[in-house]
PDB file of N, CA and C in Angstrom:
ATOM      1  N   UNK A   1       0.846  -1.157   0.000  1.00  0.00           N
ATOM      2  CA  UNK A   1       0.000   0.000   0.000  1.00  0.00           C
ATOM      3  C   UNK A   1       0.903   1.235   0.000  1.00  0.00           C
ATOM      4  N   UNK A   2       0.698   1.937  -1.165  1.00  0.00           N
ATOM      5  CA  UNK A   2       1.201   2.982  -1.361  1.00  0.00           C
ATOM      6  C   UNK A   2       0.776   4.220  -0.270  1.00  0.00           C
ATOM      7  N   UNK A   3       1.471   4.823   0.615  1.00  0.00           N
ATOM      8  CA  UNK A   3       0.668   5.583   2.070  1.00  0.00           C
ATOM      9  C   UNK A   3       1.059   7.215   1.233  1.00  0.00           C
ATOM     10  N   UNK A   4       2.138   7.627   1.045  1.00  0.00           N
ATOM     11  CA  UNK A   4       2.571   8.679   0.334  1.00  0.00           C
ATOM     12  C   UNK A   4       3.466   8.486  -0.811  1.00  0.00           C
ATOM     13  N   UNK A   5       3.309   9.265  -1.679  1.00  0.00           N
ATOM     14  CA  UNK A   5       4.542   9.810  -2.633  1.00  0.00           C
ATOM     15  C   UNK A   5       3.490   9.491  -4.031  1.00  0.00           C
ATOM     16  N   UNK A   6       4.991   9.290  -5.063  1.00  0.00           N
ATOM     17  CA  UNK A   6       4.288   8.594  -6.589  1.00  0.00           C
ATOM     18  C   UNK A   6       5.027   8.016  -6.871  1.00  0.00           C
ATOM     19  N   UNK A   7       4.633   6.493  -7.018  1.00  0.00           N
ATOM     20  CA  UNK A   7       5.396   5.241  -7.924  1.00  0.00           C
ATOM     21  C   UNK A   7       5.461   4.888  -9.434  1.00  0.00           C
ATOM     22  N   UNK A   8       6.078   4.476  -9.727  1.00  0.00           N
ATOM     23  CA  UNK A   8       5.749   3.832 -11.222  1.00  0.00           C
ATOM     24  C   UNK A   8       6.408   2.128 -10.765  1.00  0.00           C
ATOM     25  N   UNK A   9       5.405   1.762 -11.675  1.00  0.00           N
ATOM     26  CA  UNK A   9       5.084  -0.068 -11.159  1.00  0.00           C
ATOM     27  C   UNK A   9       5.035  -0.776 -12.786  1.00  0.00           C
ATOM     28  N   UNK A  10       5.704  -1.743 -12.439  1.00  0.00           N
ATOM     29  CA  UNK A  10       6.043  -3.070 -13.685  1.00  0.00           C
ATOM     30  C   UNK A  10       5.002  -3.791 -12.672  1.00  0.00           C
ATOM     31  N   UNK A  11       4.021  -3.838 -13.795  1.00  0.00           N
ATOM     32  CA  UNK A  11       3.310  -5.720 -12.656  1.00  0.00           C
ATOM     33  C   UNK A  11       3.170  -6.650 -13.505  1.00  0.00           C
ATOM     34  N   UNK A  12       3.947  -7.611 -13.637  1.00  0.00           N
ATOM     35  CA  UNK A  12       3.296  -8.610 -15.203  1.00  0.00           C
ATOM     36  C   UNK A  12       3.841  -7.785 -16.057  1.00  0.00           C
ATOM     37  N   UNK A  13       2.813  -7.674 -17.566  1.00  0.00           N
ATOM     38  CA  UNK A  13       2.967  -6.914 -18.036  1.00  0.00           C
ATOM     39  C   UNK A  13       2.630  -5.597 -18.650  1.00  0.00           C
ATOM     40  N   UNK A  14       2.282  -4.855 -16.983  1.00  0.00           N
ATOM     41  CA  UNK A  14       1.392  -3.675 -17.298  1.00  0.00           C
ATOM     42  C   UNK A  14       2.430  -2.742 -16.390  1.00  0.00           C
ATOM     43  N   UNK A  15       2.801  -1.596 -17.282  1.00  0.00           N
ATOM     44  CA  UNK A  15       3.444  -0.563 -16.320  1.00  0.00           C
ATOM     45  C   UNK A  15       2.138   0.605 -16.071  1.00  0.00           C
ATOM     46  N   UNK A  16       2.405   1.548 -15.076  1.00  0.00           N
ATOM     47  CA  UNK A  16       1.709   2.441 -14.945  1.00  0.00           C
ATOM     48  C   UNK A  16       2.081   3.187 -13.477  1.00  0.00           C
ATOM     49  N   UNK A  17       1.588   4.578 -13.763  1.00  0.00           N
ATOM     50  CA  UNK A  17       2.019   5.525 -12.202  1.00  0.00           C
ATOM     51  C   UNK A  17       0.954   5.411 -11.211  1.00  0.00           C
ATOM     52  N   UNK A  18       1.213   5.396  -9.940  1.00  0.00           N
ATOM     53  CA  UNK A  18       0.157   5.484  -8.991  1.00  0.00           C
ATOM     54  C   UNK A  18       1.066   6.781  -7.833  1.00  0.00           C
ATOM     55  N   UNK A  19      -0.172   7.174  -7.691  1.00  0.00           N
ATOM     56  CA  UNK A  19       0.118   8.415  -6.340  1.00  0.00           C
ATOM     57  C   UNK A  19      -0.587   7.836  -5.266  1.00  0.00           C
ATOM     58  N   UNK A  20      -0.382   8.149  -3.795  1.00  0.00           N
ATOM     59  CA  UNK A  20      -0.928   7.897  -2.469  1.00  0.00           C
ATOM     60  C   UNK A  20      -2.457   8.712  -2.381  1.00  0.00           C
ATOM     61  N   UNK A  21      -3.258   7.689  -1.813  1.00  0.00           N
ATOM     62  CA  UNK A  21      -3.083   6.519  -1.495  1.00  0.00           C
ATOM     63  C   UNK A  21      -3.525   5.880  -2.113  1.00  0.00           C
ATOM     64  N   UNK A  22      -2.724   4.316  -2.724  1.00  0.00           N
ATOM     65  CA  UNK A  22      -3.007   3.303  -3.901  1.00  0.00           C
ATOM     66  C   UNK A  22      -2.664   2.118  -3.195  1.00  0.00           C
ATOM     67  N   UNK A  23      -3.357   1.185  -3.320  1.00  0.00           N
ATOM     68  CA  UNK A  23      -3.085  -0.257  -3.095  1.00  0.00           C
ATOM     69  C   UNK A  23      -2.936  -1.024  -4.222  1.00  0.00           C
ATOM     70  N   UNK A  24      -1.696  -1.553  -4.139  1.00  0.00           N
ATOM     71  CA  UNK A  24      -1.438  -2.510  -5.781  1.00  0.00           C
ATOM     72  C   UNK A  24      -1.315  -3.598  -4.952  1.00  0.00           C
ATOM     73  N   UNK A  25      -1.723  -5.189  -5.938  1.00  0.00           N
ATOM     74  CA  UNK A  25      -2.081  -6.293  -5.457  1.00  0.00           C
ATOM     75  C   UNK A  25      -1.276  -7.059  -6.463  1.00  0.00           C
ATOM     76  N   UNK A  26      -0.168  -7.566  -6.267  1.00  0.00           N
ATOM     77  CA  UNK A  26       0.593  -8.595  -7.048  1.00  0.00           C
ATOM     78  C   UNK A  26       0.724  -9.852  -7.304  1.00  0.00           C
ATOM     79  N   UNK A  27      -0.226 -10.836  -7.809  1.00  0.00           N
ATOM     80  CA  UNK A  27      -0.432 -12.021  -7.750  1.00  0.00           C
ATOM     81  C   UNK A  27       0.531 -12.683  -7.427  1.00  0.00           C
ATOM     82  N   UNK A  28       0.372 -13.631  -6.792  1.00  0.00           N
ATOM     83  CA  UNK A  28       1.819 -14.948  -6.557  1.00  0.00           C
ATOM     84  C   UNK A  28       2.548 -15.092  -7.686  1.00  0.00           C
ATOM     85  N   UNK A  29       4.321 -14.882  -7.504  1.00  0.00           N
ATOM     86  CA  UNK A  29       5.008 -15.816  -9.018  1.00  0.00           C
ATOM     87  C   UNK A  29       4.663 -14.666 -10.092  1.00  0.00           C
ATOM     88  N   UNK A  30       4.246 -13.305  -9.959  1.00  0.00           N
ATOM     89  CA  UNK A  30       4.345 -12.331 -10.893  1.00  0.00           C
ATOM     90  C   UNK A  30       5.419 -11.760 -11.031  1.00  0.00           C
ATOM     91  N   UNK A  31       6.661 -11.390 -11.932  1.00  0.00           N
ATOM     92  CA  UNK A  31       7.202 -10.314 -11.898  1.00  0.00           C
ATOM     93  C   UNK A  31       6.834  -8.863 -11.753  1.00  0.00           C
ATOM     94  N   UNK A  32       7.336  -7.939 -10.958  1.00  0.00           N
ATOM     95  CA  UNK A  32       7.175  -6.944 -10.698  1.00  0.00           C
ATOM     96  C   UNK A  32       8.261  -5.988  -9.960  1.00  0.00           C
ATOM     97  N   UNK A  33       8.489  -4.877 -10.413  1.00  0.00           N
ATOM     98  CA  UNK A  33       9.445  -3.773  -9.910  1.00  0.00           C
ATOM     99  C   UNK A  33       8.357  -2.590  -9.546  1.00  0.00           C
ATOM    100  N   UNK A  34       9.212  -1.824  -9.005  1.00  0.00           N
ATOM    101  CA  UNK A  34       8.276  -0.268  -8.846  1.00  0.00           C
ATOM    102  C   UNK A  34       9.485   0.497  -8.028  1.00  0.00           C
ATOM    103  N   UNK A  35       9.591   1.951  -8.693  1.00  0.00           N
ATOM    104  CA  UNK A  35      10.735   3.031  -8.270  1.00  0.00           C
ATOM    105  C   UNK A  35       9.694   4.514  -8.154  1.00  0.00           C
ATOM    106  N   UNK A  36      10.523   5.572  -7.149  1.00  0.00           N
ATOM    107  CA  UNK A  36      10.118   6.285  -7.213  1.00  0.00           C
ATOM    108  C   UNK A  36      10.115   7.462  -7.983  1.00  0.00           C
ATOM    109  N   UNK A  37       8.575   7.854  -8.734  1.00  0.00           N
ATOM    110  CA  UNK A  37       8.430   8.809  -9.387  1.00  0.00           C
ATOM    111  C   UNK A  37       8.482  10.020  -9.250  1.00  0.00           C
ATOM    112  N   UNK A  38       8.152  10.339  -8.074  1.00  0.00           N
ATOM    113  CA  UNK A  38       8.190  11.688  -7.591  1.00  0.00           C
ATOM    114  C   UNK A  38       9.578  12.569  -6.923  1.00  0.00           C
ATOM    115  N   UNK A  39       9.071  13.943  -6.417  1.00  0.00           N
ATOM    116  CA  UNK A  39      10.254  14.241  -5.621  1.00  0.00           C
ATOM    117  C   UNK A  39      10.341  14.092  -4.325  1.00  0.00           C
ATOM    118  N   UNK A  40       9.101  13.571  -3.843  1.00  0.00           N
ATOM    119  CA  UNK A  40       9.749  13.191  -2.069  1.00  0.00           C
ATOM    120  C   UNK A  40       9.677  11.856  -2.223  1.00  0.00           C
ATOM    121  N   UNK A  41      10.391  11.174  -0.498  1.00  0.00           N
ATOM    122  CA  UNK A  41       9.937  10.379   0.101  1.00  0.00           C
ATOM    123  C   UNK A  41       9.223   9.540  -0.267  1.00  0.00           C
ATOM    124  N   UNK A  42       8.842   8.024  -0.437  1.00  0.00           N
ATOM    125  CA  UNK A  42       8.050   7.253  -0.451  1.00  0.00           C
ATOM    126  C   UNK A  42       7.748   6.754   1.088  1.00  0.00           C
ATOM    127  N   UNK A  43       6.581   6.234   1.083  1.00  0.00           N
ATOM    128  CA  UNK A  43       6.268   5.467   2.280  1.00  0.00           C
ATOM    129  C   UNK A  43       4.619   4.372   1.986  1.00  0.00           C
ATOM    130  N   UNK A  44       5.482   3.192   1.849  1.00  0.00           N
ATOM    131  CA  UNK A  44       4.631   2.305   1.313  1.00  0.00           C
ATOM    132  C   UNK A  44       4.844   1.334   2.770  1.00  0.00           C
ATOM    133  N   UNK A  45       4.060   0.389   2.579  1.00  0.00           N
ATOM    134  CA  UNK A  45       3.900  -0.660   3.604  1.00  0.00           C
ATOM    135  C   UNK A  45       3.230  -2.163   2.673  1.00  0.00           C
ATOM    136  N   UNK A  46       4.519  -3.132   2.386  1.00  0.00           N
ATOM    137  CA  UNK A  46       4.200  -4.570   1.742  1.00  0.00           C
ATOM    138  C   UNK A  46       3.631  -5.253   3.155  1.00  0.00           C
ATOM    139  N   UNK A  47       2.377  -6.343   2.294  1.00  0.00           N
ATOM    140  CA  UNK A  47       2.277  -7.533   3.037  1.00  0.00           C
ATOM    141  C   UNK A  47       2.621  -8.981   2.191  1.00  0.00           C
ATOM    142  N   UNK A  48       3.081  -9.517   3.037  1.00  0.00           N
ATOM    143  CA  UNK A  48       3.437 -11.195   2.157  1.00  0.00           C
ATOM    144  C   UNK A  48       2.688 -12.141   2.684  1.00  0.00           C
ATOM    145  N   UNK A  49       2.332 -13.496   2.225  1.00  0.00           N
ATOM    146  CA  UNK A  49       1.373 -14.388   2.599  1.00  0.00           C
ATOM    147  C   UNK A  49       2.541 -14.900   3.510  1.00  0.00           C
ATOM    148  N   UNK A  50       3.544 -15.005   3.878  1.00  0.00           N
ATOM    149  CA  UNK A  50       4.480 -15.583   4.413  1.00  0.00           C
ATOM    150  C   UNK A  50       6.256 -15.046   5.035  1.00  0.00           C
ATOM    151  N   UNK A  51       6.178 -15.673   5.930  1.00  0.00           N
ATOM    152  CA  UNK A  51       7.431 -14.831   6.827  1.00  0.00           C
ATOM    153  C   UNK A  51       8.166 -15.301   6.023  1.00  0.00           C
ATOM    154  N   UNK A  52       8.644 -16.450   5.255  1.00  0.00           N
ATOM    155  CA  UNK A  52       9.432 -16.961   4.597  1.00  0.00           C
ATOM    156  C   UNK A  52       9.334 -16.691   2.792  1.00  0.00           C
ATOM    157  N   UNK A  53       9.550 -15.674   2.746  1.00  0.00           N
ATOM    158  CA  UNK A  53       9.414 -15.069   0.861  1.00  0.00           C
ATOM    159  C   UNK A  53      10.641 -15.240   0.303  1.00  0.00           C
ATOM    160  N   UNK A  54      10.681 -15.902  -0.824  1.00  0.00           N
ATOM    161  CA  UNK A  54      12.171 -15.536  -1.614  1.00  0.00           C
ATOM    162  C   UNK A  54      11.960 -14.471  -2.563  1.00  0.00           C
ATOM    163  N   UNK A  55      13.054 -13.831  -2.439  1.00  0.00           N
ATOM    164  CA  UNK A  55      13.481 -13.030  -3.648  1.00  0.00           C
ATOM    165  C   UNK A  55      14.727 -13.560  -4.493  1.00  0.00           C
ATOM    166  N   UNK A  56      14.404 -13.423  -6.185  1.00  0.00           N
ATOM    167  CA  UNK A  56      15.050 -13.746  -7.069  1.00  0.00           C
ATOM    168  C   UNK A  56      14.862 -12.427  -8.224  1.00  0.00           C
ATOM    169  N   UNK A  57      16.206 -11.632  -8.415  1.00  0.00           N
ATOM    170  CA  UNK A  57      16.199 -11.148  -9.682  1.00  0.00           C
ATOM    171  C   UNK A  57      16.627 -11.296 -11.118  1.00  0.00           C
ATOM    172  N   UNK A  58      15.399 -11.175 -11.855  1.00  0.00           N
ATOM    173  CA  UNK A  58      15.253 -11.657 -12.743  1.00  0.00           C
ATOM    174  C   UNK A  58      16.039 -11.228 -14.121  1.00  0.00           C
ATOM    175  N   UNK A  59      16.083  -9.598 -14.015  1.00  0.00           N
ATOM    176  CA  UNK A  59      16.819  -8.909 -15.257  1.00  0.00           C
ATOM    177  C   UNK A  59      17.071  -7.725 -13.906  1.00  0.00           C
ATOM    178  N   UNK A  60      18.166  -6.754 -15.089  1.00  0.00           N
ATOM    179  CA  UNK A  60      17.898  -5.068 -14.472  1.00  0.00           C
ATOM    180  C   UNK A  60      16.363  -4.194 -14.130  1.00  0.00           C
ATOM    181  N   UNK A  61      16.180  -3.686 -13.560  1.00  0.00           N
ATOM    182  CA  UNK A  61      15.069  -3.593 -12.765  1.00  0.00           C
ATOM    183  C   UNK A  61      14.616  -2.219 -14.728  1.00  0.00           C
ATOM    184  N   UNK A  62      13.362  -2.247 -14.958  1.00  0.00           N
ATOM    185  CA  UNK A  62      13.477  -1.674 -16.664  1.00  0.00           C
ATOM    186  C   UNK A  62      13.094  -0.219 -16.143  1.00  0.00           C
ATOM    187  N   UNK A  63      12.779   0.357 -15.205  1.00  0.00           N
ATOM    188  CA  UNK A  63      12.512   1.301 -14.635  1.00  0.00           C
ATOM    189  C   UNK A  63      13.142   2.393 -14.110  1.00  0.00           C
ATOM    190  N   UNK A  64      14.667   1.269 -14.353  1.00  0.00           N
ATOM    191  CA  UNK A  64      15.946   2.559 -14.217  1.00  0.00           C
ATOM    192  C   UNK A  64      16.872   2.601 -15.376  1.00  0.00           C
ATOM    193  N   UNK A  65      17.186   3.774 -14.996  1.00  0.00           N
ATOM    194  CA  UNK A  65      18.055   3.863 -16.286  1.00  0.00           C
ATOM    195  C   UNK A  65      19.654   2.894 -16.364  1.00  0.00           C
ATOM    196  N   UNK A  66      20.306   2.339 -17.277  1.00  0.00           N
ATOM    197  CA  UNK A  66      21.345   1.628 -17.252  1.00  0.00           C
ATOM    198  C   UNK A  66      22.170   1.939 -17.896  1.00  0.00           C
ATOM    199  N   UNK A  67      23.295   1.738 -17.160  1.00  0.00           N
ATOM    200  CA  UNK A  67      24.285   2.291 -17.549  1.00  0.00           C
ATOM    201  C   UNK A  67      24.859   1.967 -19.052  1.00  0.00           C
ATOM    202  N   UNK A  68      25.685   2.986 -20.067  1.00  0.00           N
ATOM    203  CA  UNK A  68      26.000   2.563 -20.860  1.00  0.00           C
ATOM    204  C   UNK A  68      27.108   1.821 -20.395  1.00  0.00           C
ATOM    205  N   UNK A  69      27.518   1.171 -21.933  1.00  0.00           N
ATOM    206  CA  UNK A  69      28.762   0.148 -22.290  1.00  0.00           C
ATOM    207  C   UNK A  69      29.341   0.833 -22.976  1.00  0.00           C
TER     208      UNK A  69
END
Protein backbone atom coordinates (compact mmCIF):
# COMPACT_ATOMS: atom_id res chain seq x y z
CA UNK A 1 0.00 0.00 0.00
CA UNK A 2 1.20 2.98 -1.36
CA UNK A 3 0.67 5.58 2.07
CA UNK A 4 2.57 8.68 0.33
CA UNK A 5 4.54 9.81 -2.63
CA UNK A 6 4.29 8.59 -6.59
CA UNK A 7 5.40 5.24 -7.92
CA UNK A 8 5.75 3.83 -11.22
CA UNK A 9 5.08 -0.07 -11.16
CA UNK A 10 6.04 -3.07 -13.68
CA UNK A 11 3.31 -5.72 -12.66
CA UNK A 12 3.30 -8.61 -15.20
CA UNK A 13 2.97 -6.91 -18.04
CA UNK A 14 1.39 -3.67 -17.30
CA UNK A 15 3.44 -0.56 -16.32
CA UNK A 16 1.71 2.44 -14.95
CA UNK A 17 2.02 5.52 -12.20
CA UNK A 18 0.16 5.48 -8.99
CA UNK A 19 0.12 8.42 -6.34
CA UNK A 20 -0.93 7.90 -2.47
CA UNK A 21 -3.08 6.52 -1.49
CA UNK A 22 -3.01 3.30 -3.90
CA UNK A 23 -3.09 -0.26 -3.09
CA UNK A 24 -1.44 -2.51 -5.78
CA UNK A 25 -2.08 -6.29 -5.46
CA UNK A 26 0.59 -8.60 -7.05
CA UNK A 27 -0.43 -12.02 -7.75
CA UNK A 28 1.82 -14.95 -6.56
CA UNK A 29 5.01 -15.82 -9.02
CA UNK A 30 4.35 -12.33 -10.89
CA UNK A 31 7.20 -10.31 -11.90
CA UNK A 32 7.17 -6.94 -10.70
CA UNK A 33 9.44 -3.77 -9.91
CA UNK A 34 8.28 -0.27 -8.85
CA UNK A 35 10.73 3.03 -8.27
CA UNK A 36 10.12 6.28 -7.21
CA UNK A 37 8.43 8.81 -9.39
CA UNK A 38 8.19 11.69 -7.59
CA UNK A 39 10.25 14.24 -5.62
CA UNK A 40 9.75 13.19 -2.07
CA UNK A 41 9.94 10.38 0.10
CA UNK A 42 8.05 7.25 -0.45
CA UNK A 43 6.27 5.47 2.28
CA UNK A 44 4.63 2.30 1.31
CA UNK A 45 3.90 -0.66 3.60
CA UNK A 46 4.20 -4.57 1.74
CA UNK A 47 2.28 -7.53 3.04
CA UNK A 48 3.44 -11.19 2.16
CA UNK A 49 1.37 -14.39 2.60
CA UNK A 50 4.48 -15.58 4.41
CA UNK A 51 7.43 -14.83 6.83
CA UNK A 52 9.43 -16.96 4.60
CA UNK A 53 9.41 -15.07 0.86
CA UNK A 54 12.17 -15.54 -1.61
CA UNK A 55 13.48 -13.03 -3.65
CA UNK A 56 15.05 -13.75 -7.07
CA UNK A 57 16.20 -11.15 -9.68
CA UNK A 58 15.25 -11.66 -12.74
CA UNK A 59 16.82 -8.91 -15.26
CA UNK A 60 17.90 -5.07 -14.47
CA UNK A 61 15.07 -3.59 -12.77
CA UNK A 62 13.48 -1.67 -16.66
CA UNK A 63 12.51 1.30 -14.64
CA UNK A 64 15.95 2.56 -14.22
CA UNK A 65 18.06 3.86 -16.29
CA UNK A 66 21.35 1.63 -17.25
CA UNK A 67 24.29 2.29 -17.55
CA UNK A 68 26.00 2.56 -20.86
CA UNK A 69 28.76 0.15 -22.29
Amino acid sequence: MLTSGTMSYVVGDKRFVASAPYIVRVPANTPHTFINAGSSPLQLTAVFDSAHYTFKPLAPNPLQAQPAR
